[in-house]
Protein backbone atom coordinates (compact mmCIF):
# COMPACT_ATOMS: atom_id res chain seq x y z
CA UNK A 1 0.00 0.00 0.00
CA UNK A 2 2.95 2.59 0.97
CA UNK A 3 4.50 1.64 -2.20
CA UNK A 4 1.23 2.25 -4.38
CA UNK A 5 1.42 5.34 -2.55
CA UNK A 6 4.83 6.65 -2.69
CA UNK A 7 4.25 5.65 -6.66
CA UNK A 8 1.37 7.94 -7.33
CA UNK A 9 2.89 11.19 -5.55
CA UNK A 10 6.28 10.52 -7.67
CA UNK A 11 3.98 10.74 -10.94
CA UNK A 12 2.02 13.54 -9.53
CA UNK A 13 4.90 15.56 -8.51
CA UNK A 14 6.84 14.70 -11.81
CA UNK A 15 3.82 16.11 -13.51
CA UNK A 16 3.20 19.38 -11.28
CA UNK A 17 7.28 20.51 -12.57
CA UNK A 18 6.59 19.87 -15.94
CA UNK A 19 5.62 22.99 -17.81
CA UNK A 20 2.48 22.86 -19.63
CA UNK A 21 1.40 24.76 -22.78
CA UNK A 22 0.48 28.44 -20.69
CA UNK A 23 4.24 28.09 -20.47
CA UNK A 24 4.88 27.95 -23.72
CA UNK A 25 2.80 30.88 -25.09
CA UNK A 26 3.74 33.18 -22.11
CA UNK A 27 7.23 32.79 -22.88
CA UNK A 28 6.71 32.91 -27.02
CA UNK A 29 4.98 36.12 -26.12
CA UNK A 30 6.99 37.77 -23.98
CA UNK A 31 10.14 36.99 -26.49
CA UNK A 32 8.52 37.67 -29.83
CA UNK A 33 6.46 40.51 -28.69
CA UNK A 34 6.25 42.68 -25.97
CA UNK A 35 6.10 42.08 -22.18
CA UNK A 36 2.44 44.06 -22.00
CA UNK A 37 1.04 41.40 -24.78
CA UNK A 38 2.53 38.48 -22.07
CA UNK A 39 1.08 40.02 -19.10
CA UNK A 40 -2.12 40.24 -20.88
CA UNK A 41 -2.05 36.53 -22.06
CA UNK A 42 -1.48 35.73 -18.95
CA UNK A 43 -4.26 37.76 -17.82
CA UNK A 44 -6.43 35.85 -20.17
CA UNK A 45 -5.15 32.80 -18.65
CA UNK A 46 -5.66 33.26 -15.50
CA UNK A 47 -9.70 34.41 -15.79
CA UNK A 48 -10.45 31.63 -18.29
């Protein structure tokens, strides 16, 4: 049971540091345009 455990908060944790795709456009954003255009993506993220 411990080891079913331990198992399942590995794969959760491993998941929780991966970057998802928010990642991805914030940074694309911020690099290819301006930080104001990031800010508001992220914005729009966060109030979806």
């Amino acid at each position: 049971m411990l080891t079913l455990f331990l198992t399942v908060a590995l794969v959760h944790i491993v998941a929780l540091m991966s970057p998802g795709p928010d990642f991805f456009f914030v940074s694309q954003t911020a690099v290819s345009r301006s930080r104001k255009e990031a800010m508001m993506g992220v914005l729009g993220i966060t109030l979806a």
